[in-house]
C-alpha atoms as a PDB file:
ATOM      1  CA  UNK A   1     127.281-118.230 197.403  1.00  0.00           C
ATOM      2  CA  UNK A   2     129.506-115.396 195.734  1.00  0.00           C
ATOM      3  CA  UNK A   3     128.008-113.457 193.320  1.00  0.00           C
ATOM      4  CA  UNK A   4     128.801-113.980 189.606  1.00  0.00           C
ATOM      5  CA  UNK A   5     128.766-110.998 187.877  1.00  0.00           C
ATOM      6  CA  UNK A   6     129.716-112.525 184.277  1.00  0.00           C
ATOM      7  CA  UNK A   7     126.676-115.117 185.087  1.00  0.00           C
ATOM      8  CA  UNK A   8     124.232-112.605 186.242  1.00  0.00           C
ATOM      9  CA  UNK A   9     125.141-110.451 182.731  1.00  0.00           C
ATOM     10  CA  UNK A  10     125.324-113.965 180.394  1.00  0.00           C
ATOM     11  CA  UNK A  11     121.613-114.232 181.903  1.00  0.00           C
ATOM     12  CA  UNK A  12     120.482-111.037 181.413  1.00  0.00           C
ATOM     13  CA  UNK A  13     121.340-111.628 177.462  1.00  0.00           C
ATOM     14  CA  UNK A  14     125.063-109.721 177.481  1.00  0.00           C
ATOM     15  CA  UNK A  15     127.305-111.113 174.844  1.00  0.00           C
ATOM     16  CA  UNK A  16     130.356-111.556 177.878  1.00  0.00           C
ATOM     17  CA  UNK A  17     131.386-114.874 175.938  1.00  0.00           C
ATOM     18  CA  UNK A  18     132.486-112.888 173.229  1.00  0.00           C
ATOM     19  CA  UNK A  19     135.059-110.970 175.241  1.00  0.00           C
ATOM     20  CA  UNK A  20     138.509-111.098 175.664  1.00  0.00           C
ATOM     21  CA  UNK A  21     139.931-113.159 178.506  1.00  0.00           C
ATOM     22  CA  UNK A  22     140.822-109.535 180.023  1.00  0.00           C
ATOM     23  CA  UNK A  23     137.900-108.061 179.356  1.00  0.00           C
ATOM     24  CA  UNK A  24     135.975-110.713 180.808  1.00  0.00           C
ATOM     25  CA  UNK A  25     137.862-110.922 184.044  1.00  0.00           C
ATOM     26  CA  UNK A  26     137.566-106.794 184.390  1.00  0.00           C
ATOM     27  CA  UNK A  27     133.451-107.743 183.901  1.00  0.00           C
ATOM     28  CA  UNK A  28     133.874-110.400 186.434  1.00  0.00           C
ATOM     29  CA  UNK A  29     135.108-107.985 189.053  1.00  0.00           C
ATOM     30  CA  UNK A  30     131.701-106.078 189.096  1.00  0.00           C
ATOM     31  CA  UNK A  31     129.480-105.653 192.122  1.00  0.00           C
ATOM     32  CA  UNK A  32     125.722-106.782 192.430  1.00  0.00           C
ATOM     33  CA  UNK A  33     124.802-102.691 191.681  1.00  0.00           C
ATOM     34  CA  UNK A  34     126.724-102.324 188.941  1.00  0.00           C
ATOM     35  CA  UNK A  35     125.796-104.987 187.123  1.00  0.00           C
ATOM     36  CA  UNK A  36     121.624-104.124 187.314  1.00  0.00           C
ATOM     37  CA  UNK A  37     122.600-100.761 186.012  1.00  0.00           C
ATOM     38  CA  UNK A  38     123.762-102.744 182.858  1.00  0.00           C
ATOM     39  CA  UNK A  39     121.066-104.434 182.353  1.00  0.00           C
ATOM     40  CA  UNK A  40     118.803-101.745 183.193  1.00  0.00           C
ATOM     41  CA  UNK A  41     120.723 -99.853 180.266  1.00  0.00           C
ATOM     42  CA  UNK A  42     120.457-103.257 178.090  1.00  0.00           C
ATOM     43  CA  UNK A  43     116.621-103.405 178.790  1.00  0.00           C
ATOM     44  CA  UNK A  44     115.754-100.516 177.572  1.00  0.00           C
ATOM     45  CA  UNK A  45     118.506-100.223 174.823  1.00  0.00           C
ATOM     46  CA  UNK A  46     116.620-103.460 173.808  1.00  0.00           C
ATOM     47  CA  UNK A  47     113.075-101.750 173.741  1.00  0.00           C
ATOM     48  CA  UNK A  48     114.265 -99.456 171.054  1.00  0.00           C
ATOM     49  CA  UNK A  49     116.308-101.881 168.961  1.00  0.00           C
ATOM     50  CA  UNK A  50     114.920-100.887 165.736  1.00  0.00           C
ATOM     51  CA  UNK A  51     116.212 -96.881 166.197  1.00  0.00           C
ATOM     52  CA  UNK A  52     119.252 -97.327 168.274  1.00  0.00           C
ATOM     53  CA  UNK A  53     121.016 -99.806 166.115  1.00  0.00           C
ATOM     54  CA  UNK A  54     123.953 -99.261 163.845  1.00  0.00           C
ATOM     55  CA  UNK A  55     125.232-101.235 160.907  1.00  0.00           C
ATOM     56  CA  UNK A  56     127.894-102.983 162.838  1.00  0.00           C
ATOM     57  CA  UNK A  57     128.091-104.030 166.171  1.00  0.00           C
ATOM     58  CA  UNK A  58     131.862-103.772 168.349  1.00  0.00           C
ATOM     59  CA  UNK A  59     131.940-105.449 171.700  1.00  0.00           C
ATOM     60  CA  UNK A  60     133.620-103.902 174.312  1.00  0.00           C
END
């Protein structure tokens, strides 16, 4: 089975939905390697939610 990159980062928690038709199809086009560095940057943006948010949030 191929791998899905926009299914790998919808699991991991990333808003892809949200994106553009573009956007999402520039996301799909990512390799297994790529992706895990996203979410590696996700998890541990996530562990420090309280300090590293702002007031608004803009998706890619």
């Amino acid at each position: 089975m191929p791998f899905d990159a926009l299914a790998a980062l919808r699991g991991t928690g990333h808003p892809v939905d949200l994106l553009s038709d573009a956007q999402q199809a520039v996301f799909a086009t990512l390799t297994e390697p790529e992706v895990e560095v996203l979410n590696r940057l996700k998890a541990r943006l996530d562990a420090v939610a309280p300090e590293a948010e702002g007031h608004g949030v803009k998706i890619v």
